[in-house]
PDB file of N, CA and C in Angstrom:
ATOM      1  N   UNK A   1      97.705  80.030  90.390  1.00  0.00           N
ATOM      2  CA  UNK A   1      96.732  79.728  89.368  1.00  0.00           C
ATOM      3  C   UNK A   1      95.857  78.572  89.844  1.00  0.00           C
ATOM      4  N   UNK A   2      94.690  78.817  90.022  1.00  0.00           N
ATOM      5  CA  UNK A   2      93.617  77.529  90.424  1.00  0.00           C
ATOM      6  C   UNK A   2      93.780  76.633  88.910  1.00  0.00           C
ATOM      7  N   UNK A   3      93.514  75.385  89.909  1.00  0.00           N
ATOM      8  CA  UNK A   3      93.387  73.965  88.986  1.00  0.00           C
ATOM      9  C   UNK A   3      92.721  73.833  87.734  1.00  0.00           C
ATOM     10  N   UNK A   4      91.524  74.674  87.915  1.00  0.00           N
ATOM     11  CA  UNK A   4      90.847  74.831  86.420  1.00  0.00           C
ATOM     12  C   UNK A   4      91.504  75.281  85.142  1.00  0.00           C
ATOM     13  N   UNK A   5      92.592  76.322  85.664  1.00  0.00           N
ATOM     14  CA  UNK A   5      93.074  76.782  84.378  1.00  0.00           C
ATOM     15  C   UNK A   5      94.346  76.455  84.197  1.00  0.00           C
ATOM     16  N   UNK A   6      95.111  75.301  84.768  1.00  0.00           N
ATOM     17  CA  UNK A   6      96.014  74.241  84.182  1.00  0.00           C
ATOM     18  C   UNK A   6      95.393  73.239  83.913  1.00  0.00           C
ATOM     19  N   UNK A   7      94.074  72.989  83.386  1.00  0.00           N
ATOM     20  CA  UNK A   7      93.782  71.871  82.702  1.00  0.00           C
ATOM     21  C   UNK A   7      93.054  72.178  81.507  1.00  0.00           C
ATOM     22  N   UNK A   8      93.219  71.047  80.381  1.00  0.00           N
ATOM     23  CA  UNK A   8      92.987  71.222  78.857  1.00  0.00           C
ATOM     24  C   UNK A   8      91.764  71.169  79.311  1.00  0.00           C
ATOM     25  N   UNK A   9      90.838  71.790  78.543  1.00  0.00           N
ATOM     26  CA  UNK A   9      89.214  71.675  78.196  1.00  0.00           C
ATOM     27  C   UNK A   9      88.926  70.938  76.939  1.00  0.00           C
ATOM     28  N   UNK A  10      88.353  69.581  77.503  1.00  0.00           N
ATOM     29  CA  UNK A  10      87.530  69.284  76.305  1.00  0.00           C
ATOM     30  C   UNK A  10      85.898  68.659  76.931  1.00  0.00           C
ATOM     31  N   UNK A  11      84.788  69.111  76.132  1.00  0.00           N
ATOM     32  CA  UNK A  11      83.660  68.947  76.668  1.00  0.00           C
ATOM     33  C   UNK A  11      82.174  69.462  75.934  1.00  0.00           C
ATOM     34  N   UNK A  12      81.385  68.668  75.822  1.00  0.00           N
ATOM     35  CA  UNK A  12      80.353  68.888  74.877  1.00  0.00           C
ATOM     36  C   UNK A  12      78.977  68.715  75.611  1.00  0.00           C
ATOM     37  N   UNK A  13      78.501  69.889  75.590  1.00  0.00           N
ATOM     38  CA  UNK A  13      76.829  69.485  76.034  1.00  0.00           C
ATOM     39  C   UNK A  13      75.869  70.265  75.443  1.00  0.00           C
ATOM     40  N   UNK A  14      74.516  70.041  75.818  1.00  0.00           N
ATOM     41  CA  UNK A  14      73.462  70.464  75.541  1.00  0.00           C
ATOM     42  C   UNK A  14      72.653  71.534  76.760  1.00  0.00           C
ATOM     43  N   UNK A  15      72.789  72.883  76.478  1.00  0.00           N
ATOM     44  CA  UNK A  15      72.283  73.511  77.572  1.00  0.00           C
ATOM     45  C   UNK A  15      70.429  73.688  77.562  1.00  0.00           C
ATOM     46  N   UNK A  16      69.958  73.060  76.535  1.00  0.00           N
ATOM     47  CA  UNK A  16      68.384  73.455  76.106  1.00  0.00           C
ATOM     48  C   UNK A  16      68.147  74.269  74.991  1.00  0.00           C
ATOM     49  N   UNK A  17      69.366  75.256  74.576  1.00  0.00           N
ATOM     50  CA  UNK A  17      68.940  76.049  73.722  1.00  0.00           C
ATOM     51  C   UNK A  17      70.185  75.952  72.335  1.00  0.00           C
ATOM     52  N   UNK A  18      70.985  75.258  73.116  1.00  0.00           N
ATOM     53  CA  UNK A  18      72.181  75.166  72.160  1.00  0.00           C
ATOM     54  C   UNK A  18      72.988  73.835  72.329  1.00  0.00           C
ATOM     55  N   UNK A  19      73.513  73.721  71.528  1.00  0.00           N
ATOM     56  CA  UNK A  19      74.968  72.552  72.059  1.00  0.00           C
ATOM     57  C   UNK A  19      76.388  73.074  72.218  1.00  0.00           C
ATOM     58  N   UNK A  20      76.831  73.143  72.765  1.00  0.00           N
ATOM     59  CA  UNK A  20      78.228  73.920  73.140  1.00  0.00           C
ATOM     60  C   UNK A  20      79.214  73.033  73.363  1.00  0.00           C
ATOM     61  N   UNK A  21      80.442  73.356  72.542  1.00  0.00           N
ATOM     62  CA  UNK A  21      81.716  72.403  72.658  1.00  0.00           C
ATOM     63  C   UNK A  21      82.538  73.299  73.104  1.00  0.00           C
ATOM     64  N   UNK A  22      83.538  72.758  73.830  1.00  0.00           N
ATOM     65  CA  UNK A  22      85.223  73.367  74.151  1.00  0.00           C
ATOM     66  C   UNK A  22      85.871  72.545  73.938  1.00  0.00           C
ATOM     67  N   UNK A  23      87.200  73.043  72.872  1.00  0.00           N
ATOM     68  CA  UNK A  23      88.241  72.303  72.971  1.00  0.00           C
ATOM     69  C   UNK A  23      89.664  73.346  72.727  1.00  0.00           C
ATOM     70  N   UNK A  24      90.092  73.463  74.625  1.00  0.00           N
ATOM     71  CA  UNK A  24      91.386  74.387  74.648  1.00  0.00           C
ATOM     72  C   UNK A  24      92.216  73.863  75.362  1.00  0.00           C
ATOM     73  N   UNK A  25      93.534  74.060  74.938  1.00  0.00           N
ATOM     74  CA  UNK A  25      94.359  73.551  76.116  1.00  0.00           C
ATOM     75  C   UNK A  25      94.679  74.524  77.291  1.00  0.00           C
ATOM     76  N   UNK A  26      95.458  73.734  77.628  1.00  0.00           N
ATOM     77  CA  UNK A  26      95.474  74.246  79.134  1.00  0.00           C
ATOM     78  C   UNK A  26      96.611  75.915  78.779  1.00  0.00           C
ATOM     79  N   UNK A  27      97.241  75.625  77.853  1.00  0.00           N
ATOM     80  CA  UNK A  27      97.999  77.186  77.483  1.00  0.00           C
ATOM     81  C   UNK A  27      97.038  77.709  76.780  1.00  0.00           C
ATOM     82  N   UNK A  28      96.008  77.638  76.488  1.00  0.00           N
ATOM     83  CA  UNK A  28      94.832  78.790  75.461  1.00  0.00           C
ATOM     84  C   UNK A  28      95.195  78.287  73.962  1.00  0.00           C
ATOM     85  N   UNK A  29      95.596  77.252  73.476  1.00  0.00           N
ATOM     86  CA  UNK A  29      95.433  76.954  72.559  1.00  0.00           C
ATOM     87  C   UNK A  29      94.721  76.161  71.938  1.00  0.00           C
ATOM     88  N   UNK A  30      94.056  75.992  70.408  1.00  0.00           N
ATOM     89  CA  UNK A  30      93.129  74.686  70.616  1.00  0.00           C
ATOM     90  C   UNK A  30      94.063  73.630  70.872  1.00  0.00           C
ATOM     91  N   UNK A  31      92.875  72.714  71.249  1.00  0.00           N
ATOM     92  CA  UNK A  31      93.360  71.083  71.626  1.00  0.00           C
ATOM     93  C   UNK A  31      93.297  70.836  70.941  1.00  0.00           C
ATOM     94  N   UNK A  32      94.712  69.680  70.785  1.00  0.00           N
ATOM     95  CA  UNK A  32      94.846  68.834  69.556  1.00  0.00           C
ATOM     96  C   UNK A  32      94.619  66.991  69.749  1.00  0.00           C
ATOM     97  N   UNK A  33      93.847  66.713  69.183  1.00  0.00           N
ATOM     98  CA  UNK A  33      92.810  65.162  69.743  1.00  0.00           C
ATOM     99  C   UNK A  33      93.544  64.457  69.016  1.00  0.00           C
ATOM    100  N   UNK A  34      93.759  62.966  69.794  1.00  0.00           N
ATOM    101  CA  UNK A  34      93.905  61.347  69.089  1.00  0.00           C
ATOM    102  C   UNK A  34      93.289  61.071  68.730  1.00  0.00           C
ATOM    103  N   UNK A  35      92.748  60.438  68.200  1.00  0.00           N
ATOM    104  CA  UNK A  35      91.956  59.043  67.636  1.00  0.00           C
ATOM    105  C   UNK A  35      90.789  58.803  69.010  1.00  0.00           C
ATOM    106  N   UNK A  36      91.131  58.319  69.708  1.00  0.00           N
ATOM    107  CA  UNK A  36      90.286  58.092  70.603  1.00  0.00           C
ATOM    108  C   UNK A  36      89.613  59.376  71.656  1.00  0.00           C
ATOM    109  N   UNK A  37      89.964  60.063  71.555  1.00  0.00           N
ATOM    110  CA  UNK A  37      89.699  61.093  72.163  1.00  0.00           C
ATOM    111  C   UNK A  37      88.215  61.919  70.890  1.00  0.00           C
ATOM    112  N   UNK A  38      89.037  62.411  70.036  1.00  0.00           N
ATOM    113  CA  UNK A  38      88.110  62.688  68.189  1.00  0.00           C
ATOM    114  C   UNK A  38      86.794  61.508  68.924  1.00  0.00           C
ATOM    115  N   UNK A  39      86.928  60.599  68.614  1.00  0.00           N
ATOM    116  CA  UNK A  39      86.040  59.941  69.091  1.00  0.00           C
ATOM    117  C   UNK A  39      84.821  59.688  69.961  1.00  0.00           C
ATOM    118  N   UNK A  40      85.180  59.761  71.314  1.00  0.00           N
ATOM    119  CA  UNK A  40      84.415  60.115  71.817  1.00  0.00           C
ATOM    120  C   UNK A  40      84.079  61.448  72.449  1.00  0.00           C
ATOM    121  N   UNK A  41      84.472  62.471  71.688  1.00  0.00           N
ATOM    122  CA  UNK A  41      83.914  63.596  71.389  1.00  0.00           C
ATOM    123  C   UNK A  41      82.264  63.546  70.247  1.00  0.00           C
ATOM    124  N   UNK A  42      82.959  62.814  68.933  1.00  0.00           N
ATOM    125  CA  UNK A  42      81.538  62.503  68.447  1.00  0.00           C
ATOM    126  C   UNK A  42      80.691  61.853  69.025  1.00  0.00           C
ATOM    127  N   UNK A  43      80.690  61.256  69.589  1.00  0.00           N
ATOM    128  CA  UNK A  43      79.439  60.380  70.647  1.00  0.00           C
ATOM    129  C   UNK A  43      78.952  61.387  71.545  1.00  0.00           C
ATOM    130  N   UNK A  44      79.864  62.330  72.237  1.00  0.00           N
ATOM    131  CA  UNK A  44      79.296  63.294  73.202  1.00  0.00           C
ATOM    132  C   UNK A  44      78.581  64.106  72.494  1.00  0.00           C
ATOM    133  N   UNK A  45      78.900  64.203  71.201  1.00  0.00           N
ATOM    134  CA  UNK A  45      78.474  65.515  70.049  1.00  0.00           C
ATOM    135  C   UNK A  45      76.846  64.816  69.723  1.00  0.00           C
ATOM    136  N   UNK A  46      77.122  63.635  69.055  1.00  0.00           N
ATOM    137  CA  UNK A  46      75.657  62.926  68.699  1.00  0.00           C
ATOM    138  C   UNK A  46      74.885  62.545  69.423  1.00  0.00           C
ATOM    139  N   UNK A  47      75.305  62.612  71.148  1.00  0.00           N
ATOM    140  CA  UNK A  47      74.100  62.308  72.004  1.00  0.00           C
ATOM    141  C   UNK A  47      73.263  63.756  72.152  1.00  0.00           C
ATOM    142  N   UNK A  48      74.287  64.992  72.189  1.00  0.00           N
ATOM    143  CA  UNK A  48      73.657  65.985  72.422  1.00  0.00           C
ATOM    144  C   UNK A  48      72.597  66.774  70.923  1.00  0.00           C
ATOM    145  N   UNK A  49      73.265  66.111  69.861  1.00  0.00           N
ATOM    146  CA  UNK A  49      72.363  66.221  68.626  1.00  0.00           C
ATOM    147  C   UNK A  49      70.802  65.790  69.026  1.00  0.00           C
ATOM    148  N   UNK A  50      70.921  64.470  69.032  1.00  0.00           N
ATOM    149  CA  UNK A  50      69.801  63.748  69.517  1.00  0.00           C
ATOM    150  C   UNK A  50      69.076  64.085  70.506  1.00  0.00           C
ATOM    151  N   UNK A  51      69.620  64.820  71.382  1.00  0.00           N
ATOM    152  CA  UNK A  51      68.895  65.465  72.760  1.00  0.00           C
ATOM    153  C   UNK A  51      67.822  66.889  72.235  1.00  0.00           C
ATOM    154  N   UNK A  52      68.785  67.260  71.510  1.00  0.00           N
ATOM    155  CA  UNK A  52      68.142  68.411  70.715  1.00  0.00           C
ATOM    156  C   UNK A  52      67.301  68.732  70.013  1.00  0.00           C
ATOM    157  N   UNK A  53      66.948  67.340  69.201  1.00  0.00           N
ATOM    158  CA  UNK A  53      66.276  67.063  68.092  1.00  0.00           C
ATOM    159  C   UNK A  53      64.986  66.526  69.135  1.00  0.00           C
ATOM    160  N   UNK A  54      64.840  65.830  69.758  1.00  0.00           N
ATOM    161  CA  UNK A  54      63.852  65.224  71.043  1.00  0.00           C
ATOM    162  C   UNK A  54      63.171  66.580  71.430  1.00  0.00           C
ATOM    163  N   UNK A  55      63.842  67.514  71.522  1.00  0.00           N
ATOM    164  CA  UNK A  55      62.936  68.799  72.427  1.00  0.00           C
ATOM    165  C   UNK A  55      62.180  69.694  72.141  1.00  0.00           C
TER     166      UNK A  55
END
């Protein structure tokens, strides 16, 4: 199994036409977030809001 798919996905961007989040673990389940993690997910989430709203 390549490295990519023993690792959890979490990740938020802006492709131009959309904003797209993942959050899976590394067994195909959703990810389940801390506190700090929740976190700066919203910051990744509200920069890409803001990116969006700009274009």
């Amino acid at each position: 199994m390549s490295d990519i798919l023993k690792k959890d996905r979490l990740d938020v961007w802006y492709d131009g036409s959309a904003i797209c989040i993942i959050a899976v673990a590394a067994n195909g389940d959703p990810l389940d977030l801390g506190e700090d993690e929740a976190d700066e997910l919203l910051r990744k989430l509200q920069a890409c809001i803001a990116q969006a709203k700009a274009d």
